[in-house]
PDB file of N, CA and C in Angstrom:
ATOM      1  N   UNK A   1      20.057  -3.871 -13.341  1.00  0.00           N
ATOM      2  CA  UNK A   1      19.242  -2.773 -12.850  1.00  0.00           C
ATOM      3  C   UNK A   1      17.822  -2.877 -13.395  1.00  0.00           C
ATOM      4  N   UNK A   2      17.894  -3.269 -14.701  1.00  0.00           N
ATOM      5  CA  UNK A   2      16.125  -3.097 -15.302  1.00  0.00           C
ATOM      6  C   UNK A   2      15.504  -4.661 -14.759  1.00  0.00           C
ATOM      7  N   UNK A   3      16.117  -5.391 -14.826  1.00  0.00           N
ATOM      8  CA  UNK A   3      15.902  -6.696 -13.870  1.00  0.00           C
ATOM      9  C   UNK A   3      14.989  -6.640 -12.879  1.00  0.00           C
ATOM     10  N   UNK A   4      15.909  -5.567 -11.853  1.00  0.00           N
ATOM     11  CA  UNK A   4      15.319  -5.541 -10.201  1.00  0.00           C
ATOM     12  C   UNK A   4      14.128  -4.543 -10.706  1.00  0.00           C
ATOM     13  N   UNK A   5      14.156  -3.435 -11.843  1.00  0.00           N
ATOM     14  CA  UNK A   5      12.962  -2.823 -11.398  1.00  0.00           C
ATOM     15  C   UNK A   5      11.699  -3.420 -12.201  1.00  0.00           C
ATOM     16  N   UNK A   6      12.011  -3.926 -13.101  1.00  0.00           N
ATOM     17  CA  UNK A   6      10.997  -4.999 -13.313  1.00  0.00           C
ATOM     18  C   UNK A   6      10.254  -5.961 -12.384  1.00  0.00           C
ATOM     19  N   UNK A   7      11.533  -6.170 -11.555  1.00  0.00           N
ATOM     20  CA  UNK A   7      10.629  -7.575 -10.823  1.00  0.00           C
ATOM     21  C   UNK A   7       9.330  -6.971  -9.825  1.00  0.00           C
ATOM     22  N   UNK A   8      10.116  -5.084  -9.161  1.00  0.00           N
ATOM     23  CA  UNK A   8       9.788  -4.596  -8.247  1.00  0.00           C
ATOM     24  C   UNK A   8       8.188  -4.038  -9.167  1.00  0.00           C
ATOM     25  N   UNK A   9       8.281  -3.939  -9.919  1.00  0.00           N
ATOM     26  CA  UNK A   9       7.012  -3.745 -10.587  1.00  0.00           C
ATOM     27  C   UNK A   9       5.621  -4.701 -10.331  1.00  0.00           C
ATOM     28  N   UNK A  10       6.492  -5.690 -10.740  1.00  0.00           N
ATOM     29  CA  UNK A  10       5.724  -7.085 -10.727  1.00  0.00           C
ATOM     30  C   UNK A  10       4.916  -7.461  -9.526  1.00  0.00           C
ATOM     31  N   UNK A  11       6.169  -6.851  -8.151  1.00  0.00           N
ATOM     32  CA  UNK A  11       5.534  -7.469  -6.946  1.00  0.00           C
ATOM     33  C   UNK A  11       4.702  -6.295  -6.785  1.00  0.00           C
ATOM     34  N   UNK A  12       4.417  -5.240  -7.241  1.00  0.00           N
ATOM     35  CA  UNK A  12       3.684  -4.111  -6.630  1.00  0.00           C
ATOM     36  C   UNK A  12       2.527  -4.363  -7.570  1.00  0.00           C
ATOM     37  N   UNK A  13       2.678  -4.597  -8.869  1.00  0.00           N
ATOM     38  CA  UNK A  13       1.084  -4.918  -9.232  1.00  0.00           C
ATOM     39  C   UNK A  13       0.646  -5.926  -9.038  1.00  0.00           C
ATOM     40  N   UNK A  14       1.315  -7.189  -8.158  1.00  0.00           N
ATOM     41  CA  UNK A  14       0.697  -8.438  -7.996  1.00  0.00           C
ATOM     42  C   UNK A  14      -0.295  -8.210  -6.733  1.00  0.00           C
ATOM     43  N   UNK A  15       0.759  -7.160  -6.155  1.00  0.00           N
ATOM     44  CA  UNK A  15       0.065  -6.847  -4.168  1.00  0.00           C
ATOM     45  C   UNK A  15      -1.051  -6.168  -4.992  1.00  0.00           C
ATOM     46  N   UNK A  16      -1.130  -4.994  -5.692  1.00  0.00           N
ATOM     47  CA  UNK A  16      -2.551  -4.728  -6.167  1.00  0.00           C
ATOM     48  C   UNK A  16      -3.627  -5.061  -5.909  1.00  0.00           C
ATOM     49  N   UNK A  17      -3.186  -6.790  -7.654  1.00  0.00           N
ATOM     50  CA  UNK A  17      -4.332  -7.523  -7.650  1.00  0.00           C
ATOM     51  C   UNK A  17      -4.459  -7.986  -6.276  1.00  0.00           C
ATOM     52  N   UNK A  18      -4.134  -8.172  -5.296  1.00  0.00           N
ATOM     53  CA  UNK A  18      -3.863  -8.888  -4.112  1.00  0.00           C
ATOM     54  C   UNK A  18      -5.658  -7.874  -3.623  1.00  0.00           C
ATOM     55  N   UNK A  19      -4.867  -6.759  -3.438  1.00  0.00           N
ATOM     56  CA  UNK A  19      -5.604  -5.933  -2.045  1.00  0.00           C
ATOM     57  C   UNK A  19      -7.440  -5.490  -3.239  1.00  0.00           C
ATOM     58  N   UNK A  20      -7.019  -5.662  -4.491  1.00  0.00           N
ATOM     59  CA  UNK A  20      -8.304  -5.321  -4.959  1.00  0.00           C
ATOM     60  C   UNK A  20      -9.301  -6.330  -5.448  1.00  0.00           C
ATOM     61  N   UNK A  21      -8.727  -7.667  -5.033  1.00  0.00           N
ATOM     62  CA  UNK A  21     -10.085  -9.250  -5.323  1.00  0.00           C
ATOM     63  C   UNK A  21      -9.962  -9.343  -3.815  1.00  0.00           C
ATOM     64  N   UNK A  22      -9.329  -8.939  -2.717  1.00  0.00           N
ATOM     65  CA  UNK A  22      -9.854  -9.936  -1.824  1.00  0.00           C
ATOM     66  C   UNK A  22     -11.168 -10.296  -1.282  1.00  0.00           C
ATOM     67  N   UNK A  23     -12.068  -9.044  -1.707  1.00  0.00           N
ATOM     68  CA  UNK A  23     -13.366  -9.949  -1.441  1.00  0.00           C
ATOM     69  C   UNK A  23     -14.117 -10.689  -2.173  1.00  0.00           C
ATOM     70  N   UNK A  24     -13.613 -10.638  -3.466  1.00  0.00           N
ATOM     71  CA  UNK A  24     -14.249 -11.847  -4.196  1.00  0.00           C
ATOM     72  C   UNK A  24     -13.246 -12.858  -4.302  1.00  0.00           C
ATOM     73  N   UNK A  25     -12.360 -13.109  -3.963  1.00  0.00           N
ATOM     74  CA  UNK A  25     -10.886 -14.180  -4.005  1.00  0.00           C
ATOM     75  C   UNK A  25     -11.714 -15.101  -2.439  1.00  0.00           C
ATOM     76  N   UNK A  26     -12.171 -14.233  -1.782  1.00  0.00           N
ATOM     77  CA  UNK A  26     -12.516 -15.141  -0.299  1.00  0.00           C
ATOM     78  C   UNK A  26     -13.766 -15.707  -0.538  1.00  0.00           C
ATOM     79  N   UNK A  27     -14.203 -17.058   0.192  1.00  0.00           N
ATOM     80  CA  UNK A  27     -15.747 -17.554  -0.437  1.00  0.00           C
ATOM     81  C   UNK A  27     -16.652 -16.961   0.607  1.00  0.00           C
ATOM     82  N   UNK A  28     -17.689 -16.438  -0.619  1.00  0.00           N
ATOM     83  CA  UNK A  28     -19.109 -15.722   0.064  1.00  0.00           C
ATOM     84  C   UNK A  28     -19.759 -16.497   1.804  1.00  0.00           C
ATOM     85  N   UNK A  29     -19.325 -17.624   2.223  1.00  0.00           N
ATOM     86  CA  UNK A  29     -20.029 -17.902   3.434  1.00  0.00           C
ATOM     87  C   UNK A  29     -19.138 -17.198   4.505  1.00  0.00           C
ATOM     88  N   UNK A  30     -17.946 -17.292   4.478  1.00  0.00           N
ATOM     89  CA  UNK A  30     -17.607 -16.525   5.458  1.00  0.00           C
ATOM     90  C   UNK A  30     -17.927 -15.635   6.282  1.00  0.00           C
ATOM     91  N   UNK A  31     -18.068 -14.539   5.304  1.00  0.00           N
ATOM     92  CA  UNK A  31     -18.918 -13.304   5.581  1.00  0.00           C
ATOM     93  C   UNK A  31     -20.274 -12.856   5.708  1.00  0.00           C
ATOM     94  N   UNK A  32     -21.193 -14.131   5.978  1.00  0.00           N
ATOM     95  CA  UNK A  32     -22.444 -14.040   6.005  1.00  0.00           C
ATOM     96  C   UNK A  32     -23.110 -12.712   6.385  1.00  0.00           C
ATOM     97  N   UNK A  33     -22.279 -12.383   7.674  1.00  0.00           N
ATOM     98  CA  UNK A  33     -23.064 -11.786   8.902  1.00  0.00           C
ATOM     99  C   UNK A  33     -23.113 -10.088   8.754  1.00  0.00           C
ATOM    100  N   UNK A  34     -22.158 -10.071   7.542  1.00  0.00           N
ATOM    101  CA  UNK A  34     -22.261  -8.371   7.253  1.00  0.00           C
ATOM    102  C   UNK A  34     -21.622  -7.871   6.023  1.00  0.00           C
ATOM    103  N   UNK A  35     -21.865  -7.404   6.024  1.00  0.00           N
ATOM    104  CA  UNK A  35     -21.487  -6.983   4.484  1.00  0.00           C
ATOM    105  C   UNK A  35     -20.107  -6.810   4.039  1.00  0.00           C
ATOM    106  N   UNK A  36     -19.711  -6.915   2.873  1.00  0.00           N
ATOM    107  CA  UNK A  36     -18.509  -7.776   2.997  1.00  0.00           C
ATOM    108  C   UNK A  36     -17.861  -6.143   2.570  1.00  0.00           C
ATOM    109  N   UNK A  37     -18.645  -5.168   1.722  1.00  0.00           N
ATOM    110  CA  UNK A  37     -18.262  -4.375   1.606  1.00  0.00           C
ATOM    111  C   UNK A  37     -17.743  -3.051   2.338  1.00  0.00           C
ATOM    112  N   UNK A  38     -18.011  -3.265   3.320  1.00  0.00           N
ATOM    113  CA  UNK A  38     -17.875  -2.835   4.711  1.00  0.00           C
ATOM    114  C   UNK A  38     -16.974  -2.845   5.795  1.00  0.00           C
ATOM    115  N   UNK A  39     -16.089  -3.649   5.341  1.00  0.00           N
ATOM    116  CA  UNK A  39     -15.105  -4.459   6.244  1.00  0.00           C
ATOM    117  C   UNK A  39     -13.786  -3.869   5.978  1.00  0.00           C
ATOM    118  N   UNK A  40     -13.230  -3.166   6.910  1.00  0.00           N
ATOM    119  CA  UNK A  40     -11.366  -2.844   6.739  1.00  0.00           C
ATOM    120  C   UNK A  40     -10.621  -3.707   7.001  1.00  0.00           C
ATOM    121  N   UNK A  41     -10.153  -3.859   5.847  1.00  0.00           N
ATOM    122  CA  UNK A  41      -9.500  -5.405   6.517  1.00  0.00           C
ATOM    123  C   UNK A  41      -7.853  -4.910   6.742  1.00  0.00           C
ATOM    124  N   UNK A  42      -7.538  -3.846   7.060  1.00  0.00           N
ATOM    125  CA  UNK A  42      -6.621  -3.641   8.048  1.00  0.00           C
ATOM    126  C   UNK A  42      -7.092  -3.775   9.361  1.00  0.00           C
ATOM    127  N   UNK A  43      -7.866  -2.712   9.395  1.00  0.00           N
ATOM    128  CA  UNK A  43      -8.373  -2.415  11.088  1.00  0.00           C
ATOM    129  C   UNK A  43      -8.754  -3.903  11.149  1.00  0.00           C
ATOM    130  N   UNK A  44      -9.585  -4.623  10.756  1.00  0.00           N
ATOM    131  CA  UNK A  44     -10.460  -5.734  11.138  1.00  0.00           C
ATOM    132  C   UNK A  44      -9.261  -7.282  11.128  1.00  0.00           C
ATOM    133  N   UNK A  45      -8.317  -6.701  10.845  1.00  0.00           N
ATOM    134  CA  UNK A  45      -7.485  -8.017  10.876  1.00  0.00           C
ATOM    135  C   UNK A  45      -7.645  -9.277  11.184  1.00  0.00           C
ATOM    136  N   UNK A  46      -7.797  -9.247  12.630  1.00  0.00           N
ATOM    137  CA  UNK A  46      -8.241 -10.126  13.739  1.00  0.00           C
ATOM    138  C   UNK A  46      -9.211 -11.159  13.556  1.00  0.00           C
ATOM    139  N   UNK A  47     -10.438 -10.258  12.915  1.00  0.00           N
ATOM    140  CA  UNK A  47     -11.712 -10.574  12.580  1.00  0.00           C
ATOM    141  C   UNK A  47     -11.650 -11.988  11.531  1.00  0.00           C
ATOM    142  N   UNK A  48     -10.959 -11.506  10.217  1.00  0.00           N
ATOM    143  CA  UNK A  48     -11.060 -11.436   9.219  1.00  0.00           C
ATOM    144  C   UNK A  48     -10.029 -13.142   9.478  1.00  0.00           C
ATOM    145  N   UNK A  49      -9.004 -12.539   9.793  1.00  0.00           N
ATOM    146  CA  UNK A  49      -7.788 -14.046   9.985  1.00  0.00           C
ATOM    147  C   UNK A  49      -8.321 -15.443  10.505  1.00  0.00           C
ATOM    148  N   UNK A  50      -9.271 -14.876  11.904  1.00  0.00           N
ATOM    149  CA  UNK A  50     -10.193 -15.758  13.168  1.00  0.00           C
ATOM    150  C   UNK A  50     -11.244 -16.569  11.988  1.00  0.00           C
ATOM    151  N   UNK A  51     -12.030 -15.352  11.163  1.00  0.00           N
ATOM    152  CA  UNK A  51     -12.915 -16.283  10.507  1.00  0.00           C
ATOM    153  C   UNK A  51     -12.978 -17.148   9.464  1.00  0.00           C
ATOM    154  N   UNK A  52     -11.505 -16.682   8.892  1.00  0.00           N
ATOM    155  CA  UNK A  52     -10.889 -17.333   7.946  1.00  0.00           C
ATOM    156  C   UNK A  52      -9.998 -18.900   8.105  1.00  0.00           C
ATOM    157  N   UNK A  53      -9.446 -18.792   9.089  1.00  0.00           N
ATOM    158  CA  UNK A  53      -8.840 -19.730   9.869  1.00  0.00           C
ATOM    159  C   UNK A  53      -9.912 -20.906  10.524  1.00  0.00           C
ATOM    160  N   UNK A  54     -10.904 -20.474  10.718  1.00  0.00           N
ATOM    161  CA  UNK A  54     -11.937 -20.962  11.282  1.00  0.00           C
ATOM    162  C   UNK A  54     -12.791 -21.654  10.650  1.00  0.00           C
ATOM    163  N   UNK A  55     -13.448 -21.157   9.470  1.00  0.00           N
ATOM    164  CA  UNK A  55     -14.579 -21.552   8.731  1.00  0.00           C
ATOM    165  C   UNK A  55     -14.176 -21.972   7.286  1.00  0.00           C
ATOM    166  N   UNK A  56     -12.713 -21.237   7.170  1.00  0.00           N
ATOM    167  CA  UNK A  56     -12.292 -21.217   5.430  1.00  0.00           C
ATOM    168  C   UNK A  56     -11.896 -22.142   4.937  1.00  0.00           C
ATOM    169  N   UNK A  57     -11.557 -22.410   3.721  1.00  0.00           N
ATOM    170  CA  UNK A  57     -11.218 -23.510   2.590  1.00  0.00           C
ATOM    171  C   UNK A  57      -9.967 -23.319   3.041  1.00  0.00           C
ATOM    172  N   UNK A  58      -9.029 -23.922   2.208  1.00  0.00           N
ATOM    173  CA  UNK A  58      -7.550 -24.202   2.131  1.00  0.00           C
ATOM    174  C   UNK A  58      -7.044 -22.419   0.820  1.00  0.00           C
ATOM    175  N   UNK A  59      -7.865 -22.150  -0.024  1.00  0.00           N
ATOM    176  CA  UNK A  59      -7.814 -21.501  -0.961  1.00  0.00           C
ATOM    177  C   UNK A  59      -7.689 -20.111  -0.355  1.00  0.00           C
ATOM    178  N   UNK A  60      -8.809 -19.871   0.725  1.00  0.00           N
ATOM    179  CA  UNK A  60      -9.351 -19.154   1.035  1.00  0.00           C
ATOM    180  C   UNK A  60      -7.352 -18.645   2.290  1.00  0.00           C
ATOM    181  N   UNK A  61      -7.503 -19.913   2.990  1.00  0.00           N
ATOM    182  CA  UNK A  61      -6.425 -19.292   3.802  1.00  0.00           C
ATOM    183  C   UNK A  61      -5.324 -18.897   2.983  1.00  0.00           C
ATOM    184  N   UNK A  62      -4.697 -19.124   1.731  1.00  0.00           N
ATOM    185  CA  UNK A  62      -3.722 -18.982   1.118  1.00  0.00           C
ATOM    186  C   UNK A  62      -4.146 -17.415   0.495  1.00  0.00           C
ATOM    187  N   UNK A  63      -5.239 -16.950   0.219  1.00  0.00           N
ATOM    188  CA  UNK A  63      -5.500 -15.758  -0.076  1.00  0.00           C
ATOM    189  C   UNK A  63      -5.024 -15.040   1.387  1.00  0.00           C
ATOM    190  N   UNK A  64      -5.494 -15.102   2.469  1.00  0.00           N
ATOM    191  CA  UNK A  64      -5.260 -14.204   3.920  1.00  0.00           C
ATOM    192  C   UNK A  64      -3.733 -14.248   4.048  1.00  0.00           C
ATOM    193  N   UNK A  65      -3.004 -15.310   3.560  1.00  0.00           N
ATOM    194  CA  UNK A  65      -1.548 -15.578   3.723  1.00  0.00           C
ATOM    195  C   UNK A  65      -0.827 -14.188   3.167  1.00  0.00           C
ATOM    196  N   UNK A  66      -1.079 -14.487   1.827  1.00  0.00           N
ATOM    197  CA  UNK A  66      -0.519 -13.655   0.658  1.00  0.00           C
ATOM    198  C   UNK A  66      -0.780 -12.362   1.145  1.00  0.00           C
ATOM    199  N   UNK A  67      -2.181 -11.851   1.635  1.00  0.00           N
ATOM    200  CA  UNK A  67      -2.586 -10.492   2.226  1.00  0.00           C
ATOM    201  C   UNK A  67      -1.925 -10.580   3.381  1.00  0.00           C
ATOM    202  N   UNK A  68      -1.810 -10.433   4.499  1.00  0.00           N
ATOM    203  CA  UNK A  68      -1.316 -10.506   5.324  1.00  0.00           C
ATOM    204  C   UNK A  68      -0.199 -10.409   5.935  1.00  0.00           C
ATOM    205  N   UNK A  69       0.530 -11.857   5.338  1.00  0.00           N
ATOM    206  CA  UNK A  69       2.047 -12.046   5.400  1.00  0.00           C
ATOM    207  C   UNK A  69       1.778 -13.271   6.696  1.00  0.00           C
ATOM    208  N   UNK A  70       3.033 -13.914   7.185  1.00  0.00           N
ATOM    209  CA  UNK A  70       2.927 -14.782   7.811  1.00  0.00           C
ATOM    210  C   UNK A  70       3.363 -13.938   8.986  1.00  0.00           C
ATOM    211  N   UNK A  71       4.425 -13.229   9.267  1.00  0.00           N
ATOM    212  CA  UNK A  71       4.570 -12.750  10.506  1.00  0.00           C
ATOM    213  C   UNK A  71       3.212 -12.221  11.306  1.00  0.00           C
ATOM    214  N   UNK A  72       2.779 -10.814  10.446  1.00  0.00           N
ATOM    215  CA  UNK A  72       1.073 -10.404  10.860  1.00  0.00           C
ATOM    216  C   UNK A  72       0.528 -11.458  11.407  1.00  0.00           C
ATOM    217  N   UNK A  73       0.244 -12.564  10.888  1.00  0.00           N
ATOM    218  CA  UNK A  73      -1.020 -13.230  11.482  1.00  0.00           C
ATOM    219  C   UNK A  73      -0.409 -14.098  12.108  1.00  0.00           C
ATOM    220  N   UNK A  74       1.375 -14.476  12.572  1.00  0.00           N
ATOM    221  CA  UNK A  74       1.622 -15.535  13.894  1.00  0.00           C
ATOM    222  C   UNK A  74       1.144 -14.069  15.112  1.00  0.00           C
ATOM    223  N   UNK A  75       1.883 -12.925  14.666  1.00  0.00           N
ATOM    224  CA  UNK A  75       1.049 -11.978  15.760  1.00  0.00           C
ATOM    225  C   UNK A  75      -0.250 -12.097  16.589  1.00  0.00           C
ATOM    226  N   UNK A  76      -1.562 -11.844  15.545  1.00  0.00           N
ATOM    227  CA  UNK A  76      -2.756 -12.148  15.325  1.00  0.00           C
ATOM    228  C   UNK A  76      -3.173 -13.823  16.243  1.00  0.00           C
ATOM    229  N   UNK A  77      -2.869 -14.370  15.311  1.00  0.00           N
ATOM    230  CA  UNK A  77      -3.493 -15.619  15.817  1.00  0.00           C
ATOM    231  C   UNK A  77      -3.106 -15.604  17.534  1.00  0.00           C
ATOM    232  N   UNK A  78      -1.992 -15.158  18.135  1.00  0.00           N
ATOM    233  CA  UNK A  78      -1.346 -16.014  19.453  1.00  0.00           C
ATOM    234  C   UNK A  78      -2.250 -15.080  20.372  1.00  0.00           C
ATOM    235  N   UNK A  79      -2.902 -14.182  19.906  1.00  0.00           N
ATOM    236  CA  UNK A  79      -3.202 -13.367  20.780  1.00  0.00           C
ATOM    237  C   UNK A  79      -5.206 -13.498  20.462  1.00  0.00           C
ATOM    238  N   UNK A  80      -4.897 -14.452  19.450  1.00  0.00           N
ATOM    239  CA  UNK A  80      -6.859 -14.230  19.618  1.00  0.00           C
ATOM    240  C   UNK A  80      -7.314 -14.861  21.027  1.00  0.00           C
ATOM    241  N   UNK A  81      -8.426 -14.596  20.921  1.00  0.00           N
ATOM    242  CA  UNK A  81      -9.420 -15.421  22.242  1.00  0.00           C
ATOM    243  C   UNK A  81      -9.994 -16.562  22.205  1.00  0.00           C
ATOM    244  N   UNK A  82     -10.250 -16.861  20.801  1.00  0.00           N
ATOM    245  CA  UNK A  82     -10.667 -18.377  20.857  1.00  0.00           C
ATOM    246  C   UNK A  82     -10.320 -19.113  19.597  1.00  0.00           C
ATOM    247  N   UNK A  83     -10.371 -20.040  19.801  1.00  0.00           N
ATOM    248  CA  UNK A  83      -9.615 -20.895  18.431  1.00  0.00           C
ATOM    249  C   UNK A  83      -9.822 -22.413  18.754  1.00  0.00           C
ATOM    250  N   UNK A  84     -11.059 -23.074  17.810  1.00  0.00           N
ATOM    251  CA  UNK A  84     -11.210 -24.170  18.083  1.00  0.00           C
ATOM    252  C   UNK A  84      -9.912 -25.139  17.996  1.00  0.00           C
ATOM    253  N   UNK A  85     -10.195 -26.821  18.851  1.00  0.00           N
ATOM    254  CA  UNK A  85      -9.143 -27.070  18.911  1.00  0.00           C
ATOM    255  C   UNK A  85      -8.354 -27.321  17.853  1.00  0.00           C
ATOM    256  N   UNK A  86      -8.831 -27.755  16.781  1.00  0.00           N
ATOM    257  CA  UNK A  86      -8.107 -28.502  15.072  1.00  0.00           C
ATOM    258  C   UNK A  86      -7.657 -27.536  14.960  1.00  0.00           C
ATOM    259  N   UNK A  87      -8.023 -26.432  14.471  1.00  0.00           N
ATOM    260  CA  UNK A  87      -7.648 -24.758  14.023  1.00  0.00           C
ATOM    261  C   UNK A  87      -6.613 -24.747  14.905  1.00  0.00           C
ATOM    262  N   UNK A  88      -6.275 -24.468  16.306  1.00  0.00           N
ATOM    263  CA  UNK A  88      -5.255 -24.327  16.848  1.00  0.00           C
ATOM    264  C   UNK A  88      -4.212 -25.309  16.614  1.00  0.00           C
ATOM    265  N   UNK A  89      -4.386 -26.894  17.049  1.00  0.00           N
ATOM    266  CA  UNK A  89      -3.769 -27.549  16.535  1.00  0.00           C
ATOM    267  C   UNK A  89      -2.063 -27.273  14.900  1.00  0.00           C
ATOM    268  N   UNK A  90      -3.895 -26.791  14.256  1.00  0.00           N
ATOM    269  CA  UNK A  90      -2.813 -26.834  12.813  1.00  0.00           C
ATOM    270  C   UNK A  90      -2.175 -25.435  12.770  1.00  0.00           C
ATOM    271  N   UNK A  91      -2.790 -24.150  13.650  1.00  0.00           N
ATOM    272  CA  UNK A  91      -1.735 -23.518  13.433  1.00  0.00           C
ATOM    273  C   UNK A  91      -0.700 -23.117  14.058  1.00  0.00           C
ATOM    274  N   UNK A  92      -0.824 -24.526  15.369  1.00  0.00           N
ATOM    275  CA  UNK A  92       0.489 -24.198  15.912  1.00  0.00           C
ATOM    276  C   UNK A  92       1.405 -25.194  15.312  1.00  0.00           C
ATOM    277  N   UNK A  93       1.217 -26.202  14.433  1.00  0.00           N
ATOM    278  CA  UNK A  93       2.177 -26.654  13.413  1.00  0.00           C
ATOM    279  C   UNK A  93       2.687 -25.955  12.262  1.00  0.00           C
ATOM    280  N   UNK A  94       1.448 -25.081  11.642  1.00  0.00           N
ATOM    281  CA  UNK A  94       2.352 -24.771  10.266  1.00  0.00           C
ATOM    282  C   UNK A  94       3.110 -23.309  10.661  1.00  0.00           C
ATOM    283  N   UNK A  95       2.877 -22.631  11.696  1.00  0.00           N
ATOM    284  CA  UNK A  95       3.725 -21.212  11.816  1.00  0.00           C
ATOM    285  C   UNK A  95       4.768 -21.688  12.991  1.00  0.00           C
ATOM    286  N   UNK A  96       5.096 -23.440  13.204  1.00  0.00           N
ATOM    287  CA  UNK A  96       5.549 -23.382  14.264  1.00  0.00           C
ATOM    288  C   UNK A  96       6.104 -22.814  15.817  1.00  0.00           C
ATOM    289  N   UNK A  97       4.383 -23.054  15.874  1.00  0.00           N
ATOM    290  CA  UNK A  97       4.555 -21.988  17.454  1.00  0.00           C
ATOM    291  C   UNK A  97       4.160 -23.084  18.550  1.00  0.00           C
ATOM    292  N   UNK A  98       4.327 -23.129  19.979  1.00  0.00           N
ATOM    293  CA  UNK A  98       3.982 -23.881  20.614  1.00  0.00           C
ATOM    294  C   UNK A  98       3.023 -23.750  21.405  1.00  0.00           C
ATOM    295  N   UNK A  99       2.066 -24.310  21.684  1.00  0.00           N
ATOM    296  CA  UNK A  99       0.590 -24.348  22.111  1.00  0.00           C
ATOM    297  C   UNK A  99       0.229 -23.381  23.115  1.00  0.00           C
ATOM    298  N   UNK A 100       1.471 -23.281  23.806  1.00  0.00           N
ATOM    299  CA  UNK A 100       1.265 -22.840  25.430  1.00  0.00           C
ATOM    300  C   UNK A 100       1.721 -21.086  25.084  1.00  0.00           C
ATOM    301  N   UNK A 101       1.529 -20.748  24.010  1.00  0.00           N
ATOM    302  CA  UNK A 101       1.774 -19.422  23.492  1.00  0.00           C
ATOM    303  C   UNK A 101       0.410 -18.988  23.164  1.00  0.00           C
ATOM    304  N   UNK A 102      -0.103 -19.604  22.458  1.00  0.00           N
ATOM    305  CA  UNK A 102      -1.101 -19.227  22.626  1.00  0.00           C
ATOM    306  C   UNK A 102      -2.393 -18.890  23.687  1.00  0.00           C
ATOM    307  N   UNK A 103      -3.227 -17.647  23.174  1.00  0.00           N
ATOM    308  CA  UNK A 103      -4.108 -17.004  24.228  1.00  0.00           C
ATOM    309  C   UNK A 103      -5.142 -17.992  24.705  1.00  0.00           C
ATOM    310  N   UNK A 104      -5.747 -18.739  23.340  1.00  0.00           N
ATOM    311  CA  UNK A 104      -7.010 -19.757  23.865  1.00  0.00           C
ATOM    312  C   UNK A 104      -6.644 -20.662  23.817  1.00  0.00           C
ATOM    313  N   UNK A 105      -5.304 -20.926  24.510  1.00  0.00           N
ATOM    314  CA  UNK A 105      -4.801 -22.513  24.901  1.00  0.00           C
ATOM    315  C   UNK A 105      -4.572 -22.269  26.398  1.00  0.00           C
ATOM    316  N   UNK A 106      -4.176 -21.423  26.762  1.00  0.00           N
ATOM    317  CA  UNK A 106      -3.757 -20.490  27.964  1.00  0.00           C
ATOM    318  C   UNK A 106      -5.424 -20.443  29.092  1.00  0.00           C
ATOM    319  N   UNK A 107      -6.360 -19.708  28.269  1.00  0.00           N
ATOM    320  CA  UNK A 107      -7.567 -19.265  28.823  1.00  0.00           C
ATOM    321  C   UNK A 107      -8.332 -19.770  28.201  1.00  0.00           C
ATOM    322  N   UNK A 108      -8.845 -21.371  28.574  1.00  0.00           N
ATOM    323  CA  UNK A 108      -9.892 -21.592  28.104  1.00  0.00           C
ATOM    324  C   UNK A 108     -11.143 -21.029  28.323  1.00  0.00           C
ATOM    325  N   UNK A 109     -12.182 -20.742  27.254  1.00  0.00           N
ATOM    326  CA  UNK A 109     -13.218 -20.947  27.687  1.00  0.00           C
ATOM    327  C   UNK A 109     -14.063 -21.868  28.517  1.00  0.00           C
ATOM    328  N   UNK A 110     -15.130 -21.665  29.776  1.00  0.00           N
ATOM    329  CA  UNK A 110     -15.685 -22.331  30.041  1.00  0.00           C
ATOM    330  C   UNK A 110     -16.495 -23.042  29.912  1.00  0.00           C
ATOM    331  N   UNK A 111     -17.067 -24.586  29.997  1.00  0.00           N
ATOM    332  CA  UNK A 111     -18.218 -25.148  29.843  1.00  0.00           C
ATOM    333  C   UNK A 111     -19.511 -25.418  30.458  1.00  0.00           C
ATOM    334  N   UNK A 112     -20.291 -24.825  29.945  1.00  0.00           N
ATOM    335  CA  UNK A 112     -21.460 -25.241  30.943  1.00  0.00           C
ATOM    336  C   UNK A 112     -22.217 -25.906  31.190  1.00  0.00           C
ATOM    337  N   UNK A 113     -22.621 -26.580  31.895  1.00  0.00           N
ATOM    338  CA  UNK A 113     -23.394 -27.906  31.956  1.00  0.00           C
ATOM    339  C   UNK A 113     -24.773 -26.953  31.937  1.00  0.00           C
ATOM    340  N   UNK A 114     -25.535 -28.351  31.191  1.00  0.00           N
ATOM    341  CA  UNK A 114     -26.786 -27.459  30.821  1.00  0.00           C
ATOM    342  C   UNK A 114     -27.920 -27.932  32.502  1.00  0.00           C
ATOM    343  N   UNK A 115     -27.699 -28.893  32.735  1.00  0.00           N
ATOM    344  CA  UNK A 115     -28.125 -28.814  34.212  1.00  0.00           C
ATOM    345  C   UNK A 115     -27.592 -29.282  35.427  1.00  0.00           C
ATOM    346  N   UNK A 116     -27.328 -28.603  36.030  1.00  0.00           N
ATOM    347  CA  UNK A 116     -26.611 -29.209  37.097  1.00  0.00           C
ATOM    348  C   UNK A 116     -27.072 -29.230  38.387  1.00  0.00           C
ATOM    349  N   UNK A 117     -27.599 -31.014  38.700  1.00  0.00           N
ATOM    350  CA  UNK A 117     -28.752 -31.359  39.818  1.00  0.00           C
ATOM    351  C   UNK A 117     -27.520 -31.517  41.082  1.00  0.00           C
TER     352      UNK A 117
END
């Protein structure tokens, strides 16, 4: 019994530290574009996963992991709008999902030719 509530301790002050570094646990370029203090990173989920997934270190994604959880963000990711191809690539290997599930494999964006004679 003092076992389990120990451990249950453990995981509740680890989620803590979890939810109270994540903006200094994530690296400062990410967030160039606005203030980092500013950001719900419930509501902003989406945001936050896309730019992380996108632009981030290896460190950086293992922080969004831990926050998150893996189910949340196979949610998240299948349903974003765009996702370069490597990024998609790797995360339809490591959450093993298959390509054609995803939204910006589905609907590409278009290309535009910059002139067309």
């Amino acid at each position: 019994m003092a076992e389990g509530l120990l451990f249950y301790f453990r995981l509740i002050f680890t989620f803590a530290i979890i939810m109270l570094d994540l903006r200094t646990q994530l690296s400062n370029y990410l967030f160039w574009d606005v203030d980092i203090n500013d950001i719900d990173w419930d509501k902003n989920a989406s945001y936050v996963i896309e730019r992380v997934f996108s632009r981030g270190m290896w460190e950086d994604f293992k922080v969004v992991l831990d926050y998150y959880g893996k189910s949340r963000i196979k949610e998240i990711i299948i349903k974003l709008r765009y996702l370069d191809k490597r990024t998609l690539h790797f995360c339809s290997v490591y959450f093993d999902i298959p390509l054609n599930k995803f939204r910006c494999y589905n609907i590409r964006q278009s290309n535009r030719l910059h002139w067309n004679y």
